[in-house]
Each structure stands twice: as C-alpha cells, then as structure tokens.
Protein backbone atom coordinates (compact mmCIF):
# COMPACT_ATOMS: atom_id res chain seq x y z
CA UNK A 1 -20.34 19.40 -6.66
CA UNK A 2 -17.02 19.96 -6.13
CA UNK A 3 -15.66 17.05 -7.85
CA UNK A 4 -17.73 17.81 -10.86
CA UNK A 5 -16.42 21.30 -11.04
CA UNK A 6 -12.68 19.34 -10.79
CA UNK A 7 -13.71 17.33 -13.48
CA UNK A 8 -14.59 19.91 -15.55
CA UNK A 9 -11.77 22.38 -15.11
CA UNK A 10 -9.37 19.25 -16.22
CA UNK A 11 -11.55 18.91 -18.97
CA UNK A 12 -11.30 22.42 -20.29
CA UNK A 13 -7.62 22.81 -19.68
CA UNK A 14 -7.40 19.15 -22.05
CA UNK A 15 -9.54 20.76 -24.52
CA UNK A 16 -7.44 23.46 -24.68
CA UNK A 17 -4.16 21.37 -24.64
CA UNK A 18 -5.49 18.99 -27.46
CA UNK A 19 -6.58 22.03 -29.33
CA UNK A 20 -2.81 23.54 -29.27
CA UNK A 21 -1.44 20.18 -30.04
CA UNK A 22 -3.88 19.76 -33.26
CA UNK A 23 -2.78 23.82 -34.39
CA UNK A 24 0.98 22.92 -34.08
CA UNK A 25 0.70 19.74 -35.48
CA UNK A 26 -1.27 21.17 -38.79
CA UNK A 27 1.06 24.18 -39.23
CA UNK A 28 3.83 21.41 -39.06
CA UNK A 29 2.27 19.78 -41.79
CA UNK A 30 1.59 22.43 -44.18
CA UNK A 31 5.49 22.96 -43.43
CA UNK A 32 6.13 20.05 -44.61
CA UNK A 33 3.67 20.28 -47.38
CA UNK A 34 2.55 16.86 -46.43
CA UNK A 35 -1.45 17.63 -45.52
CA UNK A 36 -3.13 14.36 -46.66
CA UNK A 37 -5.95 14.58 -49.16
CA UNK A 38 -8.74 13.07 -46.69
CA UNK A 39 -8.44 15.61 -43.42
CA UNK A 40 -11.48 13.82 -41.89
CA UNK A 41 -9.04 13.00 -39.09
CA UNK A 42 -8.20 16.54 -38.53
CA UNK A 43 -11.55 17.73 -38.67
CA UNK A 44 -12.96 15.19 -36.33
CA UNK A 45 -9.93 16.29 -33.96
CA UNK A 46 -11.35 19.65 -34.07
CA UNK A 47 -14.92 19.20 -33.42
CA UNK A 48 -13.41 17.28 -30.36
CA UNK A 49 -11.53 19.75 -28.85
CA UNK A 50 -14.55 22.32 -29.01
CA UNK A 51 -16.83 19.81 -28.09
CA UNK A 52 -14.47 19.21 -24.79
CA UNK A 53 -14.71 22.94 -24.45
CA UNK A 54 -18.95 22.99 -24.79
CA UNK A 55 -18.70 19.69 -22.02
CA UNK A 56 -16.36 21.97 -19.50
CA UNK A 57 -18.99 24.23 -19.43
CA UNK A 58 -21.96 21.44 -19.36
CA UNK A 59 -20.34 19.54 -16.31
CA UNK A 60 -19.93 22.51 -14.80
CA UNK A 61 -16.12 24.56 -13.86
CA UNK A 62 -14.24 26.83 -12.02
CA UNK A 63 -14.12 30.30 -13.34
CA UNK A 64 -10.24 29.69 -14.52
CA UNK A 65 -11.08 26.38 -16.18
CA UNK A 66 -13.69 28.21 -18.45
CA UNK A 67 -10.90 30.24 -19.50
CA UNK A 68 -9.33 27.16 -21.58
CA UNK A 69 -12.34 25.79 -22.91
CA UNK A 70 -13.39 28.86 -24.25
CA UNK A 71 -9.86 28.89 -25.98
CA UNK A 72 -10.43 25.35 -27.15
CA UNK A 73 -13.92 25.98 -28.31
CA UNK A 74 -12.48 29.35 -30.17
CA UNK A 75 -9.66 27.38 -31.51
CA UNK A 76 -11.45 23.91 -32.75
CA UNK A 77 -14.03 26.26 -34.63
CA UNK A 78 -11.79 28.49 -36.52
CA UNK A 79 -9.52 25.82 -37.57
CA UNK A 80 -12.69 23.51 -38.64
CA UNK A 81 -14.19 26.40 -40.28
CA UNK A 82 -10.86 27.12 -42.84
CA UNK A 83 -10.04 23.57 -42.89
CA UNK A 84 -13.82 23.67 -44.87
CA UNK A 85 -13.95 26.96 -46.98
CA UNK A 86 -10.06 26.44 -48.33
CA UNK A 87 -9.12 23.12 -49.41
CA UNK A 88 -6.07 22.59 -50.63
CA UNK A 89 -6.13 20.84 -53.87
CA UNK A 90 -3.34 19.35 -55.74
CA UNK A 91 -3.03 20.60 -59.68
CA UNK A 92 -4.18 17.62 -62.39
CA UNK A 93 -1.11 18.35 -64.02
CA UNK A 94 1.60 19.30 -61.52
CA UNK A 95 5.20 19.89 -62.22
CA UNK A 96 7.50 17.36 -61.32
CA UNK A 97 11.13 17.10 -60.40
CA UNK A 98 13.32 17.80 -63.53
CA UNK A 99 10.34 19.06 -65.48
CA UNK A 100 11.14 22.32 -67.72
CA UNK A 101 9.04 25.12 -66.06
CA UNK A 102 6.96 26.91 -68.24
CA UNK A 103 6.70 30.94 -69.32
CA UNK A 104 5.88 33.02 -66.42
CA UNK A 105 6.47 36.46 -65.35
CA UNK A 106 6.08 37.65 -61.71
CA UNK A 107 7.11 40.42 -58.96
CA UNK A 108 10.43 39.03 -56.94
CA UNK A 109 10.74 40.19 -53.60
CA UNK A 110 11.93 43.70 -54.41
CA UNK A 111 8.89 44.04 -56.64
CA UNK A 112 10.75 44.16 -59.94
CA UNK A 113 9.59 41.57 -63.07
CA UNK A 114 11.02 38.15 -62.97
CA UNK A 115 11.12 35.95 -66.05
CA UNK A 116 11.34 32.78 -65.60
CA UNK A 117 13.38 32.26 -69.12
CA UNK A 118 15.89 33.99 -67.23
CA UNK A 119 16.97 30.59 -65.69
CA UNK A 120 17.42 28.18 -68.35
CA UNK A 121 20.13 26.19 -68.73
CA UNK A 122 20.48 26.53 -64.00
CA UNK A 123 19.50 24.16 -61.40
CA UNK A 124 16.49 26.12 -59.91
CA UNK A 125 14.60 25.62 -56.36
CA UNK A 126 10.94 26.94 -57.29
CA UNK A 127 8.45 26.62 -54.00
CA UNK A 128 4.87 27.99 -54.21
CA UNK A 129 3.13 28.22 -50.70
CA UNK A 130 -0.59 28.61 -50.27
CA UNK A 131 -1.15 29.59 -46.25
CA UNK A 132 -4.42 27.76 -45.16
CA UNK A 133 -6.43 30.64 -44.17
C-alpha cells in the first residue's frame, strides 16, 4: 500500500509539473505569436496532465500529493476548456509587411482618438494582440 501511495504522489506532483510546463510553454507561444493552426497536440497535452491528476487520486496518494494533482487537474481543464471556446483564427485577408494600412480610428493609450492617416509617409510598428482567454 505504501508503494502505491509513492507511486501516486510522484504521479500527481508530474501532473502538476507537466501541467506548468504546457501553461509556460503556450503563453510563450502566443508571445511569439507562433500558436500553430492544428493545437491537437496541445489539447491532448492537457487532457494528460488532468488525466495524471484523476490517476493520482485512482492509485491512491498521500494527502500532499493530492495537492498537485488537484492543481494539474484544475490547470489541464481550464486551459482545454479556452483552448476550445476561443480559437484563434488568422484573417482571409491579413496585412502583410509593407502593405498600406487602411482608415481606422481608435483610443491610444491616453484614451484620446488616433487616426491612422496620421502616419503616412513613416515607418510604423502596428501589433494587435488577442489574449487567449
């Protein structure tokens, strides 16, 4: 009993490790703005780390090795769960490098009206981020 119980305190506190690793490896990613298109990879990694979390608990574990798996089942869910309701999806017509930005009008970050006319003719840096949640 008291190897099982061993067993399954390692495998909550791996659940909860691979869980971590998959987090900071997405938010890297969206960082980058290099998510692929297919994320079956990612969401297979999550179903696996709260699936390690459910097995903890199945094999059986000390009290501070549910502690992890919990984590990892908390963790694997909520990231499955907005990797599902909020794709990402790339524009079918997306600006490109060098491309002439068309007519907008927005709040900067003092609140007052931008125009985007305003910078024709200068070498502009325009990033749009979408968080994933």
């Amino acid at each position: 009993m008291t190897n099982r119980k061993t067993l399954g305190t390692s495998l909550g506190f791996i659940a909860l490790a691979m869980a971590i690793g998959l987090v900071l490896f997405w938010f890297r990613q969206v960082n980058l703005v290099s998510l692929p298109q297919d994320r079956t990879l990612f969401v297979v990694a999550f179903i696996a780390a709260a699936v390690l979390g459910v097995a903890t608990f199945i094999v059986g574990t000390r009290w501070f090795g549910g502690i992890p798996a919990v984590g990892a089942i908390i963790v694997g869910v909520f990231m499955l769960g907005t990797t599902y309701i909020s794709p990402q999806k790339v524009a079918d017509n997306p600006l490109k490098v060098g491309d002439v930005i068309p007519q907008f009008v927005a709040l900067n970050d003092d609140g007052e009206r931008f125009n985007s006319s305003d910078l024709m003719g200068k070498p502009t840096l325009i990033k749009f981020f979408r968080g994933h949640w």
